[in-house]
Structure formats: structure tokens, C-alpha cells
N, C-alpha and C. Protein backbone atom coordinates (compact mmCIF):
# COMPACT_ATOMS: atom_id res chain seq x y z
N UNK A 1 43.83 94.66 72.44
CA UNK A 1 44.27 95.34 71.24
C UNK A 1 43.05 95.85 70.47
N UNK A 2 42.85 97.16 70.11
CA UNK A 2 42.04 98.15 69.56
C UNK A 2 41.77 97.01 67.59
N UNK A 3 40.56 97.21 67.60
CA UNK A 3 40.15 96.49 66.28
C UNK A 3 40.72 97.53 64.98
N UNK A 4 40.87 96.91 63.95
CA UNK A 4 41.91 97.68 62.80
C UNK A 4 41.11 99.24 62.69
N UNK A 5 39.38 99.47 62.69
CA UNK A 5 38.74 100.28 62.25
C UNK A 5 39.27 101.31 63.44
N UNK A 6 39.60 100.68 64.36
CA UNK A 6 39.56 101.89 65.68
C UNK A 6 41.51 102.12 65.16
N UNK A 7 42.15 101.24 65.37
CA UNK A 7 43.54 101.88 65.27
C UNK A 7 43.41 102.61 63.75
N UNK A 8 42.93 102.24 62.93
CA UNK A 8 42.70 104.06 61.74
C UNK A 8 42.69 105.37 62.19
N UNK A 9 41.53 105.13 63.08
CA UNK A 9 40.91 106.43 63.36
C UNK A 9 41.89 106.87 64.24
N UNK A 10 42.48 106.15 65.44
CA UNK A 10 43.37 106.95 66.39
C UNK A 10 44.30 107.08 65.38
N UNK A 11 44.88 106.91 64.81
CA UNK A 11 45.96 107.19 63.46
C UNK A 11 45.89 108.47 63.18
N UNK A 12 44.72 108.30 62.53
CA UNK A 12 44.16 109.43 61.49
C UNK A 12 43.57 110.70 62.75
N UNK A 13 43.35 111.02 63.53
CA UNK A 13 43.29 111.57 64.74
C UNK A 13 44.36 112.11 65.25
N UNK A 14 45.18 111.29 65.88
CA UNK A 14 46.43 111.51 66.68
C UNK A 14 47.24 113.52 66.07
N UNK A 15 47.52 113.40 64.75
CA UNK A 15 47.50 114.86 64.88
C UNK A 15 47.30 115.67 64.58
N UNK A 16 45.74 115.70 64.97
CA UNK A 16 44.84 116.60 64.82
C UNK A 16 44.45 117.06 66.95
N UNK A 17 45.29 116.00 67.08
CA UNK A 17 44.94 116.70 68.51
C UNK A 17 46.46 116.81 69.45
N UNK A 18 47.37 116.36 68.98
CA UNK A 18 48.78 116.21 69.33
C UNK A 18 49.78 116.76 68.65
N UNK A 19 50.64 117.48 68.82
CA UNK A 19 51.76 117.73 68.30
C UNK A 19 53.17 116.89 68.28
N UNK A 20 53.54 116.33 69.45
CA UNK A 20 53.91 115.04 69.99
C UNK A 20 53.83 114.22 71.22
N UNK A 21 54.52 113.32 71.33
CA UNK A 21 54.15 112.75 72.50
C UNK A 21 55.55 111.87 73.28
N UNK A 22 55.34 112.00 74.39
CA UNK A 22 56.58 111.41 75.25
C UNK A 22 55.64 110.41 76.10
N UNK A 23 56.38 109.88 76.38
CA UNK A 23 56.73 108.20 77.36
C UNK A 23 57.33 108.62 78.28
N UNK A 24 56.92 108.58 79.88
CA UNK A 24 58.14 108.69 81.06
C UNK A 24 57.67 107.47 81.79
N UNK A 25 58.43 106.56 81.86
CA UNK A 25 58.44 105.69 83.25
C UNK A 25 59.39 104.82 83.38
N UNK A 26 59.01 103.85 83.93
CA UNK A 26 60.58 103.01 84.33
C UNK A 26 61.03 102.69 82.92
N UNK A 27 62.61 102.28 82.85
CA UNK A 27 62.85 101.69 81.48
C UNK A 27 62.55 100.22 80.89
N UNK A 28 62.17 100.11 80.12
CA UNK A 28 61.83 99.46 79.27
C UNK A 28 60.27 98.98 79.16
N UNK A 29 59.10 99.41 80.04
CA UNK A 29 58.25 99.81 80.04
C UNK A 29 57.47 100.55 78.92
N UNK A 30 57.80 101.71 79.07
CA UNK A 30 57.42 102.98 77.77
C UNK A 30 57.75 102.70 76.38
N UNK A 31 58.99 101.60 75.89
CA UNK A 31 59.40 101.36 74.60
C UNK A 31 58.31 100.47 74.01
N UNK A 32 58.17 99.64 75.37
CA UNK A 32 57.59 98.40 75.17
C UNK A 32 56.05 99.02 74.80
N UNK A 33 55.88 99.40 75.44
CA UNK A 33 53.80 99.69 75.35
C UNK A 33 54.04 100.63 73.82
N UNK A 34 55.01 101.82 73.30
CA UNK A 34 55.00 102.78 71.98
C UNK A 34 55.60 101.76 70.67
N UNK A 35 56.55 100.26 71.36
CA UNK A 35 56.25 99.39 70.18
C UNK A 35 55.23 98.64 70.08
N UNK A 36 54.84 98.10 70.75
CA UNK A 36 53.45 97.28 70.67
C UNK A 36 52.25 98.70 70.54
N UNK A 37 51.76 99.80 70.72
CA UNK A 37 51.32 100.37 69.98
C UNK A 37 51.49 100.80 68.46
N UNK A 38 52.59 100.94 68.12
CA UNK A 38 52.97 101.13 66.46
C UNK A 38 53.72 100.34 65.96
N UNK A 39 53.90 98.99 66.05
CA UNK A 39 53.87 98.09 65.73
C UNK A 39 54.46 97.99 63.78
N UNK A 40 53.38 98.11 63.46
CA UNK A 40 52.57 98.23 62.00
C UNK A 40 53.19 99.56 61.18
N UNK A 41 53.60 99.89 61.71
CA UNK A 41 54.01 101.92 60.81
C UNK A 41 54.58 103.06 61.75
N UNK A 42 54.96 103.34 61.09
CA UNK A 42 55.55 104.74 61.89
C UNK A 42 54.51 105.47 62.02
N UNK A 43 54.89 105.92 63.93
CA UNK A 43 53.24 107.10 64.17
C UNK A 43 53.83 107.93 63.57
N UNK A 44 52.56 108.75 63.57
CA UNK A 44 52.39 109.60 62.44
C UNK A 44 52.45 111.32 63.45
N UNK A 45 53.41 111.00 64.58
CA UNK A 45 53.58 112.37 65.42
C UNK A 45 54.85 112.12 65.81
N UNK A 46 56.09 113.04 66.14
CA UNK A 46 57.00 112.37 66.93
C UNK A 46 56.46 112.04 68.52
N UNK A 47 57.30 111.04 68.62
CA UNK A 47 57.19 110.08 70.03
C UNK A 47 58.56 109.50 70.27
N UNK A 48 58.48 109.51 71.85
CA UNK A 48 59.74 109.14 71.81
C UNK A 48 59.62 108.96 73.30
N UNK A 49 60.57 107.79 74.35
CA UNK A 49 60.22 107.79 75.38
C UNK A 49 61.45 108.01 76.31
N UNK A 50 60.91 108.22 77.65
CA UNK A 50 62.18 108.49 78.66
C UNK A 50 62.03 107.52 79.88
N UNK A 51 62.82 108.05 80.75
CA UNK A 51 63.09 107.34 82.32
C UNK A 51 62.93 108.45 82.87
N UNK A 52 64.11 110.14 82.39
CA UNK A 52 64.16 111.17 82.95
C UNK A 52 62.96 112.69 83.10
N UNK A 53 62.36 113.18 83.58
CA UNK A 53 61.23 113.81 83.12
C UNK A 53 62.07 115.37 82.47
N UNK A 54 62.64 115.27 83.19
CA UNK A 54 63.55 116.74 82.73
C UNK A 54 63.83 116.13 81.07
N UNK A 55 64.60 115.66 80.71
CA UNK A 55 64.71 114.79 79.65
C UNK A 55 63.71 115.16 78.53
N UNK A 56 62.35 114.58 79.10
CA UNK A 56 61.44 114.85 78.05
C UNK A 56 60.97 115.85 77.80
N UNK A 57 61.34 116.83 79.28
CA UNK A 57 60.57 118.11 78.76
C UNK A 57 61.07 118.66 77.77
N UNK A 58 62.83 118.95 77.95
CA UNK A 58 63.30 119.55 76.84
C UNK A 58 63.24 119.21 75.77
N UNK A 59 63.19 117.86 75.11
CA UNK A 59 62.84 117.18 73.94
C UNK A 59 61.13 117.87 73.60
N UNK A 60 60.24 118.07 74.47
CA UNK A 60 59.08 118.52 73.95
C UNK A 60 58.89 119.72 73.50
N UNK A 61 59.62 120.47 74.18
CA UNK A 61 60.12 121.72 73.75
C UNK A 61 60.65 121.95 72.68
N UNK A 62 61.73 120.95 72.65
CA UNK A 62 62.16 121.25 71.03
C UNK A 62 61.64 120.54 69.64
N UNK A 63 60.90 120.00 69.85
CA UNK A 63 60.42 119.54 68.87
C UNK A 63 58.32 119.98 68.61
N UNK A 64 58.37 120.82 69.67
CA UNK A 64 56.68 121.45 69.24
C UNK A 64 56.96 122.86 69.45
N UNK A 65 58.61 123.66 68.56
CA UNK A 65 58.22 124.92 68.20
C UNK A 65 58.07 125.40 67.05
């Protein structure tokens, strides 16, 4: 687990280089690693995870126009 000074900065970072972000892999995998990453607060990009890749594409699509 990233020390508090480093999870700031990826915080404060994240969107400045992201618009959003998806999760694809088996289920319950991807929930697991985007809750134990944000934990603490709501990220500060949408995120959101899948099983299906088609799935996420269209979700990426609609949410970074």
C-alpha cells in the first residue's frame, strides 16, 4: 500500500492525465483491487468495473464525450 504522500499525489494527478477509467477481468477481482484502492474517498474520475469488454467500451464512450 502506497504511503499517504504518494496516494495525494496519484489523487491529485489522476485527472490531469485520465478522463476515466474501467476495470475488465474476472468478477470480483476488479471491485476488489478499485475498493481497496479508494477505500478512503471517492476517486476523483469516473471508474467503474466489468467482466464484459464490449461492456466497458461503451460505458467509456459514454462517459468521455
Amino acid at each position: 500500500m502506497p504511503d499517504k504522500e504518494t496516494q495525494k499525489f496519484s489523487r491529485e494527478m489522476l485527472p490531469e492525465i485520465y478522463t476515466a477509467m474501467a476495470m475488465v477481468s474476472k468478477p470480483g477481482l476488479s471491485r476488489f483491487i478499485m475498493n481497496l484502492l479508494f477505500s478512503m474517498s471517492k476517486p476523483p474520475i469516473p471508474m467503474k468495473s466489468f467482466t464484459d469488454a464490449e461492456k466497458e467500451k461503451k460505458w467509456l464512450k459514454k462517459v468521455t464525450k
